[in-house]
C-alpha atoms as a PDB file:
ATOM      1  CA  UNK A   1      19.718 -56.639 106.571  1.00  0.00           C
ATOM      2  CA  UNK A   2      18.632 -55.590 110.121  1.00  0.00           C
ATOM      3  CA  UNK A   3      14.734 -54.165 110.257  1.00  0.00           C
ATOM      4  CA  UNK A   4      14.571 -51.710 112.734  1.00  0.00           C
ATOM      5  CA  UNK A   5      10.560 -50.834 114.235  1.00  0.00           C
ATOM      6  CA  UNK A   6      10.151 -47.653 115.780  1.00  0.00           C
ATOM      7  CA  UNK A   7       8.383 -47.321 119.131  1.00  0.00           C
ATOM      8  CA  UNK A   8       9.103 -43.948 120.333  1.00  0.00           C
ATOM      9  CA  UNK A   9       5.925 -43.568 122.791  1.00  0.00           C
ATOM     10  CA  UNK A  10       8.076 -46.114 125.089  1.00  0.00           C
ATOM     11  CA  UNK A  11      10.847 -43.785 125.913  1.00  0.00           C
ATOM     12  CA  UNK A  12       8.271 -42.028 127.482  1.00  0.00           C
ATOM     13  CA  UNK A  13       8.332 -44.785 129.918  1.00  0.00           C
ATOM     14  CA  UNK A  14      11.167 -46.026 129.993  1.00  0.00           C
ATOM     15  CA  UNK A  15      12.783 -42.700 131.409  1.00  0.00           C
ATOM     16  CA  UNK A  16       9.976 -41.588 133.462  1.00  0.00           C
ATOM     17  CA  UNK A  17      10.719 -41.876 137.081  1.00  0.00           C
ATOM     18  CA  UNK A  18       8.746 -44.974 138.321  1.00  0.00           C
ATOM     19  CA  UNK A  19       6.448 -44.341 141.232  1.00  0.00           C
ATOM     20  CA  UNK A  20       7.111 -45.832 145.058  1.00  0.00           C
ATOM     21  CA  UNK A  21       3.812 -46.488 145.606  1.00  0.00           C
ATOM     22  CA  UNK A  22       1.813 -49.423 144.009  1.00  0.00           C
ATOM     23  CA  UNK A  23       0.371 -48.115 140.737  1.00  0.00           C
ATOM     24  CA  UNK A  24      -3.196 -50.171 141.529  1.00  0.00           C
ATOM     25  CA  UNK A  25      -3.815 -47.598 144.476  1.00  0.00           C
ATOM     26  CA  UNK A  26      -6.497 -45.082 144.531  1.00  0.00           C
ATOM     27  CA  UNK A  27      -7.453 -42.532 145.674  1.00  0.00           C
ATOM     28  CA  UNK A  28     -10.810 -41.422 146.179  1.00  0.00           C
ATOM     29  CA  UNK A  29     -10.365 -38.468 143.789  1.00  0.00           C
ATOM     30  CA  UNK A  30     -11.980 -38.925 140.602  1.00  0.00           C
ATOM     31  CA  UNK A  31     -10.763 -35.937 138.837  1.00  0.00           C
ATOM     32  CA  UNK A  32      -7.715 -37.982 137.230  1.00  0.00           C
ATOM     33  CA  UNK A  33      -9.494 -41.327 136.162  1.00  0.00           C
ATOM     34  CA  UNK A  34      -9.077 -40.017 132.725  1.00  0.00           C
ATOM     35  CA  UNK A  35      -5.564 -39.775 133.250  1.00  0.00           C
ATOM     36  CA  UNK A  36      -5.209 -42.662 134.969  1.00  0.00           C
ATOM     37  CA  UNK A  37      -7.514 -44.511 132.274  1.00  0.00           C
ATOM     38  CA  UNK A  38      -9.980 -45.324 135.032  1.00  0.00           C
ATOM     39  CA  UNK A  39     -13.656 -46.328 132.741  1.00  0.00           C
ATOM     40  CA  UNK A  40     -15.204 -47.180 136.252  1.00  0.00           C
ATOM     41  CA  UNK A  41     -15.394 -47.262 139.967  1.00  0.00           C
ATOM     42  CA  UNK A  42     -17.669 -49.316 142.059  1.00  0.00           C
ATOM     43  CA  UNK A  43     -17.593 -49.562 145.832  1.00  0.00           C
ATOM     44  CA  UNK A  44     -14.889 -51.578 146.135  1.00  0.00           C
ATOM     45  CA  UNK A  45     -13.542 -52.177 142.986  1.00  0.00           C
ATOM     46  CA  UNK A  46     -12.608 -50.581 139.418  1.00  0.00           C
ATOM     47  CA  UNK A  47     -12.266 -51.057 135.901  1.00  0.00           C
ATOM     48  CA  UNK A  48      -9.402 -49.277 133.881  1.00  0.00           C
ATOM     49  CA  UNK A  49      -7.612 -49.881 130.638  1.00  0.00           C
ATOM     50  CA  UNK A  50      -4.148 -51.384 130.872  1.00  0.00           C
ATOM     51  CA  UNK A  51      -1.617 -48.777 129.888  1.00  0.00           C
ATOM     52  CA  UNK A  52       0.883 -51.756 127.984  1.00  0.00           C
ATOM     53  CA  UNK A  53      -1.996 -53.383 126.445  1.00  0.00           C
ATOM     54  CA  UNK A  54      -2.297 -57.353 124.567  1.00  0.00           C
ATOM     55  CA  UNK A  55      -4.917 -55.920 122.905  1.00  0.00           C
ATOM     56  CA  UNK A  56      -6.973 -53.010 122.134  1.00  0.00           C
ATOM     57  CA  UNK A  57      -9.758 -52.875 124.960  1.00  0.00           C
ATOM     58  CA  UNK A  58      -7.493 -54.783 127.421  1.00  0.00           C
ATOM     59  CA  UNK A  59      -8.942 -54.032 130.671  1.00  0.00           C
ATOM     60  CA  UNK A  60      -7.529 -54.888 134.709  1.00  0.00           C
ATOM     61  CA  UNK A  61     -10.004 -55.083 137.405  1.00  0.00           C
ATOM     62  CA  UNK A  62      -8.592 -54.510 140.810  1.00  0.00           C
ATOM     63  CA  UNK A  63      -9.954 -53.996 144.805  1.00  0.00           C
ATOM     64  CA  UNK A  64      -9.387 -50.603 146.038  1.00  0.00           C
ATOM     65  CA  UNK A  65      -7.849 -52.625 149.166  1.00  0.00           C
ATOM     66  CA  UNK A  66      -4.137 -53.014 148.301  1.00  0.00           C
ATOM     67  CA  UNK A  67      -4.107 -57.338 148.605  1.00  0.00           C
ATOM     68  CA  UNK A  68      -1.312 -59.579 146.883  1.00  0.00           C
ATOM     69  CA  UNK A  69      -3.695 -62.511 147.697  1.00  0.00           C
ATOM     70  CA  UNK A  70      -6.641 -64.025 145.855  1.00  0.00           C
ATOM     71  CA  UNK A  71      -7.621 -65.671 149.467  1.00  0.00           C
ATOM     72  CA  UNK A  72      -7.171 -62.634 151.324  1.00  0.00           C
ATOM     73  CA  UNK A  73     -10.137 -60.518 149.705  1.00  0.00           C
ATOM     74  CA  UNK A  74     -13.187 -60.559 151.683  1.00  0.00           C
ATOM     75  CA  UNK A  75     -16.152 -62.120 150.133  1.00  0.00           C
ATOM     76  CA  UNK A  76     -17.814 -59.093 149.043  1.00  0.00           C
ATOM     77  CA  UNK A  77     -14.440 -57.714 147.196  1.00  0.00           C
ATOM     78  CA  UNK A  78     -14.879 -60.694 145.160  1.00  0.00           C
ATOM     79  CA  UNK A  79     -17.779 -60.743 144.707  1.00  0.00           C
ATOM     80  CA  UNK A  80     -17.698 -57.154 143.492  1.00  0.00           C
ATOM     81  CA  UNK A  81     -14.776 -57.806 141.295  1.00  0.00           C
ATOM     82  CA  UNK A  82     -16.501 -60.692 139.726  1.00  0.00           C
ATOM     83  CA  UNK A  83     -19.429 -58.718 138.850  1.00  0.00           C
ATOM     84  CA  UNK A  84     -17.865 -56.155 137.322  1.00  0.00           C
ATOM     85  CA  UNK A  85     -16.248 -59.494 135.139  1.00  0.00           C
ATOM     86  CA  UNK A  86     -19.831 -59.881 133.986  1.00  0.00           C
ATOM     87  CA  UNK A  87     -20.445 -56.180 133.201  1.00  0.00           C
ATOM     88  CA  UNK A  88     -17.264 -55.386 131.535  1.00  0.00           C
ATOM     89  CA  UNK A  89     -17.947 -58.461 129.000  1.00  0.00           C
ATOM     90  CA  UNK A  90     -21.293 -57.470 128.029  1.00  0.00           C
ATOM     91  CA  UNK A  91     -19.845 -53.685 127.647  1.00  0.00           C
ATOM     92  CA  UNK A  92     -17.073 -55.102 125.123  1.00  0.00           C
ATOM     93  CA  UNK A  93     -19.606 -57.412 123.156  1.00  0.00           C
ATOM     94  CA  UNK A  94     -22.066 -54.370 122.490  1.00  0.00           C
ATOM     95  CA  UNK A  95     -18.888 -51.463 122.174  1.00  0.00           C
ATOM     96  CA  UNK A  96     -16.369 -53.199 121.014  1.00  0.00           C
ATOM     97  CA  UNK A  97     -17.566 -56.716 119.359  1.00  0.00           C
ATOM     98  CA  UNK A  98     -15.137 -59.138 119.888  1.00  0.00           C
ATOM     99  CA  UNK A  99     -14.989 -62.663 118.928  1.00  0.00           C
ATOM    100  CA  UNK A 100     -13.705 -64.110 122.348  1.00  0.00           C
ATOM    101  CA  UNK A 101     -11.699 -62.945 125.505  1.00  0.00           C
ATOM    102  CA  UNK A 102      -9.006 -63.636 127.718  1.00  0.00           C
ATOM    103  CA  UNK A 103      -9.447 -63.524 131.307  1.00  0.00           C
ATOM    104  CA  UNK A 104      -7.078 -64.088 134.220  1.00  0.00           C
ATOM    105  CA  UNK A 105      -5.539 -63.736 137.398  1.00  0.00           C
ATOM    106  CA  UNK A 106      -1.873 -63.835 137.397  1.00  0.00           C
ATOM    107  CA  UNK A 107      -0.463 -64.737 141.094  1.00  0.00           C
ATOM    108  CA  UNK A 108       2.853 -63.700 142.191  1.00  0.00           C
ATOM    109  CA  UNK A 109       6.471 -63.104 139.818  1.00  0.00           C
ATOM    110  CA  UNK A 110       6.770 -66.495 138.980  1.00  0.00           C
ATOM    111  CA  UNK A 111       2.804 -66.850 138.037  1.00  0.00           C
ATOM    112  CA  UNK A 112       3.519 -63.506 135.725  1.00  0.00           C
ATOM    113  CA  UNK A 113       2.298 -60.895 137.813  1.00  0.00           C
ATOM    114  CA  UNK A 114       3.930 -57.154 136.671  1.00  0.00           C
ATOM    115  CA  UNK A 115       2.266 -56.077 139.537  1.00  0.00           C
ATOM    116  CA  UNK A 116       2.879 -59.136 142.269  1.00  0.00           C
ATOM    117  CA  UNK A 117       1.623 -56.926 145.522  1.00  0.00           C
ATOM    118  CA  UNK A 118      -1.823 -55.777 144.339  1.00  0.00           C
ATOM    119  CA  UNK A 119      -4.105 -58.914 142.622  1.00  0.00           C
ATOM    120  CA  UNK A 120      -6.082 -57.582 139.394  1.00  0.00           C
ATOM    121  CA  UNK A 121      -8.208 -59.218 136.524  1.00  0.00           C
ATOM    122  CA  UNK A 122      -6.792 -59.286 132.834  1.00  0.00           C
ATOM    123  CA  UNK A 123      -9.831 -58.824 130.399  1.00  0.00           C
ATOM    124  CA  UNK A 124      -8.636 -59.062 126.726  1.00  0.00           C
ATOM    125  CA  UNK A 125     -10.700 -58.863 124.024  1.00  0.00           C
ATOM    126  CA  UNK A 126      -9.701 -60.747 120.641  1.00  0.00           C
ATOM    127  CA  UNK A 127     -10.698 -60.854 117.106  1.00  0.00           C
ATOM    128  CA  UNK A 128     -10.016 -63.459 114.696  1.00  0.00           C
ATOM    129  CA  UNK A 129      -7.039 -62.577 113.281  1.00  0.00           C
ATOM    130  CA  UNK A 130      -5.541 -60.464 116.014  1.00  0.00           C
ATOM    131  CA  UNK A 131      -2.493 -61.931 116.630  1.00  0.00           C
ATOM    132  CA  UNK A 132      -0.246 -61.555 113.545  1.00  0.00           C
ATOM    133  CA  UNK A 133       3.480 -62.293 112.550  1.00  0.00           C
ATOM    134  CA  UNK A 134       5.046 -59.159 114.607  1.00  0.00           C
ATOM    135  CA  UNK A 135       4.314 -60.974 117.540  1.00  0.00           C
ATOM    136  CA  UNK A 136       5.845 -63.862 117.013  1.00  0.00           C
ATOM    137  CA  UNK A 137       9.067 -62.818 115.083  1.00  0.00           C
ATOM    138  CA  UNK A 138      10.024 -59.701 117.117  1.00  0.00           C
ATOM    139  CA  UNK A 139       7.569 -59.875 120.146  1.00  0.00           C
ATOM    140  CA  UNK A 140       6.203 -56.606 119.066  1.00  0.00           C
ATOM    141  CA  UNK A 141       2.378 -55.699 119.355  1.00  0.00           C
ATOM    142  CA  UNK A 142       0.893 -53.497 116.628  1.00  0.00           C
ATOM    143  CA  UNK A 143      -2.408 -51.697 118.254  1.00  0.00           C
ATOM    144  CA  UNK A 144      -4.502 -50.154 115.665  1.00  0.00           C
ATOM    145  CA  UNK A 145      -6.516 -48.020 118.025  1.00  0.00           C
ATOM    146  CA  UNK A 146      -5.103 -45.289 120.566  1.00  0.00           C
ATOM    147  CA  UNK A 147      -5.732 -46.068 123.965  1.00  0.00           C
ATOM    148  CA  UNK A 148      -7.465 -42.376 124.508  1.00  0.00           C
ATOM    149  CA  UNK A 149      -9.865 -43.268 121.301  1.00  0.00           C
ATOM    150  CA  UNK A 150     -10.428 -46.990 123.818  1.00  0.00           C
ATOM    151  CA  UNK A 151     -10.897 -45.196 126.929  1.00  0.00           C
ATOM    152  CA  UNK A 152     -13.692 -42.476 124.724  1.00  0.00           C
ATOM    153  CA  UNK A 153     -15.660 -45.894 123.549  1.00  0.00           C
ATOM    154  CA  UNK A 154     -15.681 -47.957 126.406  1.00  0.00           C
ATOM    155  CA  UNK A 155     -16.313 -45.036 129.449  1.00  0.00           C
ATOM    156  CA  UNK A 156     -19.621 -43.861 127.926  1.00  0.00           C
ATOM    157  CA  UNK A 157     -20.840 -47.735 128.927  1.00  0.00           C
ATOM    158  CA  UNK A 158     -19.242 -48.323 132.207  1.00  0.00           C
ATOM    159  CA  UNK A 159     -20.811 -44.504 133.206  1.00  0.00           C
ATOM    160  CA  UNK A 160     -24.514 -46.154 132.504  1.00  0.00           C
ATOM    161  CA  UNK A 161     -23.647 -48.914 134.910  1.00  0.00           C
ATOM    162  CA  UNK A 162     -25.045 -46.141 137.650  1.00  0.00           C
ATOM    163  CA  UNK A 163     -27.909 -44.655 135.641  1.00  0.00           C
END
């Protein structure tokens, strides 16, 4: 007997009309970071959660300048993005309490990149326990939190960053 799981928040996406325009590209207009799941801007870099998470929390971190290339960002753009590395950790260890992260940089299609032509930072919290049978039997993902009730916990944090 076939088991069928339900996932009817993806035909959302899966007809919506896909944007032109690299989906890592701000604006300087705020008004739809909400929207866009933006938890923080700094000057040349932000934080938002990833829309097709691993994991509850799962954050990117990505230059405002559009860059394929981890060599082509100017010392300061890393240096930004690496700090906000370091923030965005101790933000999940006091918000969120996780046991351990992932963190990386995937480089290009063939390095895994669903975004190949504008470099960002995976951030994914885990728990002990996270990873369960769904995943590995039907590579399906069970989150347990919305990623509105994420965005509510983590922004809070990442808006003292300034204060």
């Amino acid at each position: 007997m076939t088991k069928v799981i339900w996932a009817p928040w993806r035909m959302e996406y899966i007809l919506s009309e896909k944007p032109g325009e690299c989906i890592l590209c701000l604006d300087r207009d705020e008004t739809n970071d909400r929207k866009r799941l933006i938890v923080y801007r700094s000057s040349r870099s932000f934080v938002m959660l990833n829309r097709y998470p691993y994991n509850n929390g799962h954050l990117m971190i990505a230059p405002f300048t559009h860059c394929a290339n981890i060599e082509d960002l100017d010392p300061e753009t890393s240096l930004d993005m690496f700090g906000l590395v370091q923030k965005a950790i101790r933000i999940m260890k006091e918000c969120l309490q996780p046991e351990g992260f992932n963190i990386g940089i995937n480089l290009g299609r063939v390095g895994g990149a669903g975004v190949e032509e504008h470099l960002h930072i995976h951030i994914v919290p885990r728990w002990n326990g996270d990873t369960n049978f769904m995943a590995v039997i039907s590579d399906v993902r069970v989150m347990p939190e919305h990623l509105e009730d994420s965005y509510n916990k983590l922004r809070p944090y990442f808006q003292e960053l300034d204060s």
